[in-house]
Protein backbone atom coordinates (compact mmCIF):
# COMPACT_ATOMS: atom_id res chain seq x y z
CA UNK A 1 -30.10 102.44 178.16
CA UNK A 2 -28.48 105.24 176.87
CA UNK A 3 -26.40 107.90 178.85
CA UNK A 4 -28.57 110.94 179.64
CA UNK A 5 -28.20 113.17 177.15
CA UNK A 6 -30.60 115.68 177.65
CA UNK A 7 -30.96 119.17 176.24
CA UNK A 8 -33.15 121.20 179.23
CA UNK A 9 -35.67 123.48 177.23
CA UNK A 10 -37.56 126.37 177.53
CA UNK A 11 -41.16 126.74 177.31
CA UNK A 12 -41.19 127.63 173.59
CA UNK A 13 -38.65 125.01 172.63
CA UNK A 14 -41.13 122.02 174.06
CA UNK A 15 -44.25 123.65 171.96
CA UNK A 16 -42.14 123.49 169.20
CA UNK A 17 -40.85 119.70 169.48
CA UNK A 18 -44.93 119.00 170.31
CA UNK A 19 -46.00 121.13 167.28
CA UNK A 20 -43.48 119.86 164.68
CA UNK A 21 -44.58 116.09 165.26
CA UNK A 22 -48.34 114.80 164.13
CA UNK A 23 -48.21 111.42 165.91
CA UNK A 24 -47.32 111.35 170.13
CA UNK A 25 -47.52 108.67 172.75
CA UNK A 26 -47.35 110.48 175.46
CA UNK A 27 -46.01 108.15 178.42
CA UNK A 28 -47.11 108.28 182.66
CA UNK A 29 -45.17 106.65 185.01
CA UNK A 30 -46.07 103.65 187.16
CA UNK A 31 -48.66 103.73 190.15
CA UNK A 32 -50.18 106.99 188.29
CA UNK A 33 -51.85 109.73 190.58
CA UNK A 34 -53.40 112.61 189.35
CA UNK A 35 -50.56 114.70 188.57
CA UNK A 36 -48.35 112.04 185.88
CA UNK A 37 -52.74 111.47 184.70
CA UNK A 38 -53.75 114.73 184.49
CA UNK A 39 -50.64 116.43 182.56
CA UNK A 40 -50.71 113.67 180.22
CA UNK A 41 -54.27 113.65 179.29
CA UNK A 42 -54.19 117.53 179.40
CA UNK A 43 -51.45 117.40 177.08
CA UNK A 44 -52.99 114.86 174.44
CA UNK A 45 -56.10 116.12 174.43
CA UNK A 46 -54.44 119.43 173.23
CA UNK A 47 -52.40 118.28 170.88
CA UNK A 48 -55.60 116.31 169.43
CA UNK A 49 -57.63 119.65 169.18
CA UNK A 50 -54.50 120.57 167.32
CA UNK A 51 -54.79 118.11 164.80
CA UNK A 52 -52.42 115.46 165.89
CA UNK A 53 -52.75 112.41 166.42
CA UNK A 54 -52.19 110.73 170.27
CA UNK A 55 -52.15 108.12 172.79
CA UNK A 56 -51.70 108.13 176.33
CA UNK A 57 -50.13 105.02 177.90
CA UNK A 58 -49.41 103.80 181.45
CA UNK A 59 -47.84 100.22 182.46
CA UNK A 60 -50.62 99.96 185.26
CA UNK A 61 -53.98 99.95 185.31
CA UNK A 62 -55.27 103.63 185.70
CA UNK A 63 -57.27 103.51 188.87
CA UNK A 64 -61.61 104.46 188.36
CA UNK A 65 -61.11 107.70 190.80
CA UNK A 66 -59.38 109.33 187.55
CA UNK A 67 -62.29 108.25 185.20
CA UNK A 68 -63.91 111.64 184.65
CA UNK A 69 -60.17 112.80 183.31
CA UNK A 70 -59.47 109.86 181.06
CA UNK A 71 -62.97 108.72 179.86
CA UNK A 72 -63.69 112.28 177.94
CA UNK A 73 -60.89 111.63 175.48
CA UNK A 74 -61.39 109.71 172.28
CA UNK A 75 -58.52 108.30 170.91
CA UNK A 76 -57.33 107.30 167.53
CA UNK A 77 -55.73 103.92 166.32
CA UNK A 78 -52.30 104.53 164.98
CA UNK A 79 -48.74 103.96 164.90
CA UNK A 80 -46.90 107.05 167.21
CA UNK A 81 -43.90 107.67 166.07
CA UNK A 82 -42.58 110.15 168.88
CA UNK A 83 -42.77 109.40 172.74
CA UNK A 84 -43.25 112.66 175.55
CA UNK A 85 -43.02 110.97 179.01
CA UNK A 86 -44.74 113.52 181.80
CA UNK A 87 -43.95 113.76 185.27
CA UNK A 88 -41.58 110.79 185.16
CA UNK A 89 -38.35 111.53 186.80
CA UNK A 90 -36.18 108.48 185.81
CA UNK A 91 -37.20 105.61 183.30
CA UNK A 92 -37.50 103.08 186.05
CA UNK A 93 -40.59 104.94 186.85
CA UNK A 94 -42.00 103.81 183.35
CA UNK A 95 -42.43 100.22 184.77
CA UNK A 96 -41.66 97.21 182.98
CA UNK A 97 -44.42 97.83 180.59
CA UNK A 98 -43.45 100.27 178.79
CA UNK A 99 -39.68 100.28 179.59
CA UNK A 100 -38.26 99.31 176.83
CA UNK A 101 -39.49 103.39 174.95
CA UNK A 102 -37.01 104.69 177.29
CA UNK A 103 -34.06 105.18 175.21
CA UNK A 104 -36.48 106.55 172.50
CA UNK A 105 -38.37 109.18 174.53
CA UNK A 106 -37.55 112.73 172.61
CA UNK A 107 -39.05 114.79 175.52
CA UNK A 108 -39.71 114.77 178.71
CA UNK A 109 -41.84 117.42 180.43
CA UNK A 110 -41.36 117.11 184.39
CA UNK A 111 -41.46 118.87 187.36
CA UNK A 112 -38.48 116.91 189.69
CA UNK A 113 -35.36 118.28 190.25
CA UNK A 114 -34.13 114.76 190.87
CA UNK A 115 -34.78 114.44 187.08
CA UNK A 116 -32.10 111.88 185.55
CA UNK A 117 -31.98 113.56 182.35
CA UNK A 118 -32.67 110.34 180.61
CA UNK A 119 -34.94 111.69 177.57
CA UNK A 120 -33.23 113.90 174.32
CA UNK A 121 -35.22 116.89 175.40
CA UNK A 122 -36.07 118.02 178.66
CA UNK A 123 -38.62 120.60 179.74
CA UNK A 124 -38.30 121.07 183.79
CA UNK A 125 -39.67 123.60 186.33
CA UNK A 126 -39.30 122.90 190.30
CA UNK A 127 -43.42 123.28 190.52
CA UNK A 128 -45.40 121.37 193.14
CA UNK A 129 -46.40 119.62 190.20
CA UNK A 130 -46.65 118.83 186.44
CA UNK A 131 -49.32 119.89 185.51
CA UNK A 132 -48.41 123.31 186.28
């Protein structure tokens, strides 16, 4: 993996990386909760109303207690060609599954200040959570 190279964002600066790309996989990391399932399903489903296209991966099975947030969402087929990880601090979180998008990831949106800095972009603010 690449050194972390991040540039931390502001607010506007993330839109504008989101809005400039049509096709996202938007990553969670491993053992999801509600929090790394919620922001990222929040966030594709609104960049889908915006016209763009999205998919929401995790390298573990999403548990059924998170069912009403993930089952509402219809997703297209397609080849992303930008990755936004949420709420995931430090690749390693990615799990082995998915890995191997960590030196690719152009923004990360997160919430922990023990954030490595691994992604290009980084959009970070010390809430209780992500989905802020």
């Amino acid at each position: 993996m690449n050194d972390p190279v991040s540039t931390e964002l502001q607010m506007q600066e993330a839109i504008d990386i989101l809005l400039a790309a049509d096709n996202w996989l938007i990553l969670t990391h491993q053992y999801p909760d509600g929090d790394t399932i919620g922001s990222a399903f929040a966030l594709g489903e609104g960049l889908r109303q915006l016209g763009k296209k999205v998919q929401v991966v995790c390298s573990d099975v999403i548990p059924n207690k998170y069912d009403y947030l993930t089952s509402v969402i219809k997703w297209d087929t397609f080849e992303p060609t930008h990755l936004c990880a949420v709420d995931v601090a430090d690749p390693r979180l990615l799990g082995e599954g998915l890995s191997s998008y960590a030196p690719n990831i152009e923004l990360c949106i997160d919430h922990h200040t023990s954030n490595t800095r691994y992604a290009k972009n980084l959009y970070l603010k010390n809430y209780a959570a992500c989905a802020m």
